[in-house]
C-alpha atoms as a PDB file:
ATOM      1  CA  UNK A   1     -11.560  -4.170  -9.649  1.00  0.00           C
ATOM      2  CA  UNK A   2     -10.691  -2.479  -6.437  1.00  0.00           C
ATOM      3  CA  UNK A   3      -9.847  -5.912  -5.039  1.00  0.00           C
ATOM      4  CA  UNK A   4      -7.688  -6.709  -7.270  1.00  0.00           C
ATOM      5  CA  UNK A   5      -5.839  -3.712  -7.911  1.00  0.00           C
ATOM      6  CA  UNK A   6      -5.203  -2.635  -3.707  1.00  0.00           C
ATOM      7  CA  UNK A   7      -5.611  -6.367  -2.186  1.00  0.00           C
ATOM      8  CA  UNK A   8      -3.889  -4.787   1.222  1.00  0.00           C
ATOM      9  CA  UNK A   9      -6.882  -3.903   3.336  1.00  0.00           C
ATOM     10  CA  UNK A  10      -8.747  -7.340   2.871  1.00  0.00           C
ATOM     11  CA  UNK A  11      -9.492 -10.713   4.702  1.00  0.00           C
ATOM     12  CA  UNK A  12      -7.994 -11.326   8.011  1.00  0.00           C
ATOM     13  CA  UNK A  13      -4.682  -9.752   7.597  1.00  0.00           C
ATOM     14  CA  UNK A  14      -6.032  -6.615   7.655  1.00  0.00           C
ATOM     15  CA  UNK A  15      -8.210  -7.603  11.102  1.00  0.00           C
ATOM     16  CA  UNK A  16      -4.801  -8.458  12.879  1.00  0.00           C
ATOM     17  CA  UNK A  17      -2.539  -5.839  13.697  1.00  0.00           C
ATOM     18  CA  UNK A  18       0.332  -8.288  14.773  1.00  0.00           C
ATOM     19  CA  UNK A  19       0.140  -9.182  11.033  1.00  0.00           C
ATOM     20  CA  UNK A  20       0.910  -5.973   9.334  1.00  0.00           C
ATOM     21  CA  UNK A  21       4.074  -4.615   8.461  1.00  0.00           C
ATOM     22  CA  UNK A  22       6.749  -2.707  10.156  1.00  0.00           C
ATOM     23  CA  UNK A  23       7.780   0.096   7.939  1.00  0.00           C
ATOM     24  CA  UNK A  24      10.106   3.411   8.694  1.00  0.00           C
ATOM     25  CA  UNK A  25       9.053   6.640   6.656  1.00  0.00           C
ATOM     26  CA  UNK A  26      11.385   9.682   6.507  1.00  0.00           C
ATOM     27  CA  UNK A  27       9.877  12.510   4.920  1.00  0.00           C
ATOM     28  CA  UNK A  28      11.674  14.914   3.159  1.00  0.00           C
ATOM     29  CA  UNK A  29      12.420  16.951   6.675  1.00  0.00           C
ATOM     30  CA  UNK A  30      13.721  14.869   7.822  1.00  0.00           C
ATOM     31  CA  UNK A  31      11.305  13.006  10.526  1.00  0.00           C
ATOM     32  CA  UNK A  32      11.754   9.527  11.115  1.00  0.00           C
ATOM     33  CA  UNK A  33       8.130   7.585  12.043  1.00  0.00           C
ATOM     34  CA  UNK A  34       8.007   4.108  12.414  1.00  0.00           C
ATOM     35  CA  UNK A  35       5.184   1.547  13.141  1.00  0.00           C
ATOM     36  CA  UNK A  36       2.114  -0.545  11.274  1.00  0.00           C
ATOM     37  CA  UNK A  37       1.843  -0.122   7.925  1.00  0.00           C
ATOM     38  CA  UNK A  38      -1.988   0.114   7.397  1.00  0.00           C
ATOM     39  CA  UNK A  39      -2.304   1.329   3.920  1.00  0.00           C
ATOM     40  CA  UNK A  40      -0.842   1.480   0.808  1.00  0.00           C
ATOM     41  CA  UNK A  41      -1.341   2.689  -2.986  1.00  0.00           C
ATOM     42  CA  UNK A  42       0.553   4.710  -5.729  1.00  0.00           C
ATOM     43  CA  UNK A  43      -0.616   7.589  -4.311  1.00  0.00           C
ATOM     44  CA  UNK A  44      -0.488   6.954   0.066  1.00  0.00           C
ATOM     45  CA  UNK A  45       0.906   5.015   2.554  1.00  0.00           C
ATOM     46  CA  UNK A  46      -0.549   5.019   5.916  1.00  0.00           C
ATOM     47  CA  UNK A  47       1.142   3.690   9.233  1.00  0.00           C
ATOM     48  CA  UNK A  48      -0.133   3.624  12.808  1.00  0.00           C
ATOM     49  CA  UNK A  49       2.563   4.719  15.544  1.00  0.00           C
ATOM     50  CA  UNK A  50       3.517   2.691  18.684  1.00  0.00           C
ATOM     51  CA  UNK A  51       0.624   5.110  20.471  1.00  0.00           C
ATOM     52  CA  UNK A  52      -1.861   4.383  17.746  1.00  0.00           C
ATOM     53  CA  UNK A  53      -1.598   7.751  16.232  1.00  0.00           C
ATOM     54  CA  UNK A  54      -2.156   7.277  12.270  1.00  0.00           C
ATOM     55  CA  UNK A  55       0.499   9.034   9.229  1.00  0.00           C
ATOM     56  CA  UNK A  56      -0.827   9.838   5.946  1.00  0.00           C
ATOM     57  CA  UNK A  57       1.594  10.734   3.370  1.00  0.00           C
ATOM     58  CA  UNK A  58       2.163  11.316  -0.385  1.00  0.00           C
ATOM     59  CA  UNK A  59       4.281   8.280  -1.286  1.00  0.00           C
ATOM     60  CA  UNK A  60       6.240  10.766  -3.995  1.00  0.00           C
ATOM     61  CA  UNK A  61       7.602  12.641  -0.811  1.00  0.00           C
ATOM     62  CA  UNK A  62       8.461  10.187   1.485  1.00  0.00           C
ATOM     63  CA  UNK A  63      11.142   7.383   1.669  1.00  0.00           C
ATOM     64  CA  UNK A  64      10.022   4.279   2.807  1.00  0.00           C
ATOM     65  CA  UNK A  65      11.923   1.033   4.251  1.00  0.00           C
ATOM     66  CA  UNK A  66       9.894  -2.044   5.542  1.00  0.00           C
ATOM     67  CA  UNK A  67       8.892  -5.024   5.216  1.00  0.00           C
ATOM     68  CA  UNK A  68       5.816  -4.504   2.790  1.00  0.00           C
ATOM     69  CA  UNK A  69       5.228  -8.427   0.915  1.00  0.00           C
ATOM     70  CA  UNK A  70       2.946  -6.080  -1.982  1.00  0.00           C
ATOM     71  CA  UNK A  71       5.859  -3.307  -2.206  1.00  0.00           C
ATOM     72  CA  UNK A  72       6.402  -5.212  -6.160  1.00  0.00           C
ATOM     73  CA  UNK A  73       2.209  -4.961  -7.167  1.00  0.00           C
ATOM     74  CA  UNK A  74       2.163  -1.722  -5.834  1.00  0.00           C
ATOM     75  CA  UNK A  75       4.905  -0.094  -7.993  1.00  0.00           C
ATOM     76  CA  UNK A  76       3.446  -2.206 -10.658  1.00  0.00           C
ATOM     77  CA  UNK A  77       0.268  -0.397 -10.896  1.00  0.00           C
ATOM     78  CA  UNK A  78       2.114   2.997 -11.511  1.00  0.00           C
ATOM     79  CA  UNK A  79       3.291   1.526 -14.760  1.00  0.00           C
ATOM     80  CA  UNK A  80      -0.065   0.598 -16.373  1.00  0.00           C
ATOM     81  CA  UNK A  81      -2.538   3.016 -17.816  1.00  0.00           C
ATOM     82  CA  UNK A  82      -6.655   2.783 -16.653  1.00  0.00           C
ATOM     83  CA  UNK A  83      -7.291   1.722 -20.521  1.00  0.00           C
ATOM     84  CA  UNK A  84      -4.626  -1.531 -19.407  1.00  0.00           C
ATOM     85  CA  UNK A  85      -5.892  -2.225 -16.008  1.00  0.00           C
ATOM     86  CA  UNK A  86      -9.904  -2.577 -17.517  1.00  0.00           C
ATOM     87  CA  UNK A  87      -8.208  -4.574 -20.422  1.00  0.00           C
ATOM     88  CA  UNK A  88      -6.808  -6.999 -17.951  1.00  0.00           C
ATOM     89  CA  UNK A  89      -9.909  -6.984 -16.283  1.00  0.00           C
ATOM     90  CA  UNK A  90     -12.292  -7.478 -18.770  1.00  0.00           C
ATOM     91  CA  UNK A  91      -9.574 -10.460 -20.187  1.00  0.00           C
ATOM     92  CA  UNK A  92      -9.971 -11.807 -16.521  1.00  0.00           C
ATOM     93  CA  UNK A  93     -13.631 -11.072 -15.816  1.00  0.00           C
ATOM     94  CA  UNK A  94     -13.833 -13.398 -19.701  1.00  0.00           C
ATOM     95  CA  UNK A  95     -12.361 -16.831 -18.014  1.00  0.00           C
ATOM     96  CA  UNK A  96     -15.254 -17.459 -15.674  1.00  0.00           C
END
C-alpha cells in the first residue's frame, strides 16, 4: 500500500539524482532554498541543496514551485480518508 500511495522514492528514478526534480521552497520567513526534490508526501517535502545539504519541511508551511510530475497524486491523497484508501486497495488487491 505504501507503493502505491508515495510511488516517489522507487525504481531507478530515485537512484539518479540528474532525474529528480528542481523545486524552490520559501518558507514562511522568508528563505528561499532551491535544489533536488528527494521526497514528498501530504505531510513533507524534502530537497537536497547544490552542496548536498538536505531540507525537511512541513508542506502546510512552506510554498513550493517546481517541477514535481506527482504534485496532482500527492494533493490527491489529502482528500481521501484511510477507510477510502484500504477500500481502493482491497477493490485493487480483488482483480488479481
Amino acid at each position: 500500500m505504501q507503493r502505491m500511495l508515495y510511488p516517489r522514492n522507487r525504481g531507478p528514478r530515485a537512484a539518479t539524482p540528474d532525474l529528480l526534480p528542481a523545486t524552490v521552497v520559501t518558507t514562511a520567513a522568508g528563505q528561499i532554498i532551491s535544489g533536488r526534490l528527494t521526497y514528498r508526501d501530504e505531510f513533507t517535502i524534502t530537497i537536497v541543496d547544490a552542496n548536498e545539504w538536505s531540507h525537511s519541511f512541513p508542506v502546510a508551511t512552506v510554498k513550493i514551485e517546481g517541477d514535481d510530475p506527482l504534485r496532482e497524486h500527492t494533493e490527491q491523497l489529502g482528500k481521501y480518508t484511510d477507510k477510502e484508501m484500504h477500500d481502493v486497495f482491497a477493490y485493487l488487491q480483488s482483480l488479481k
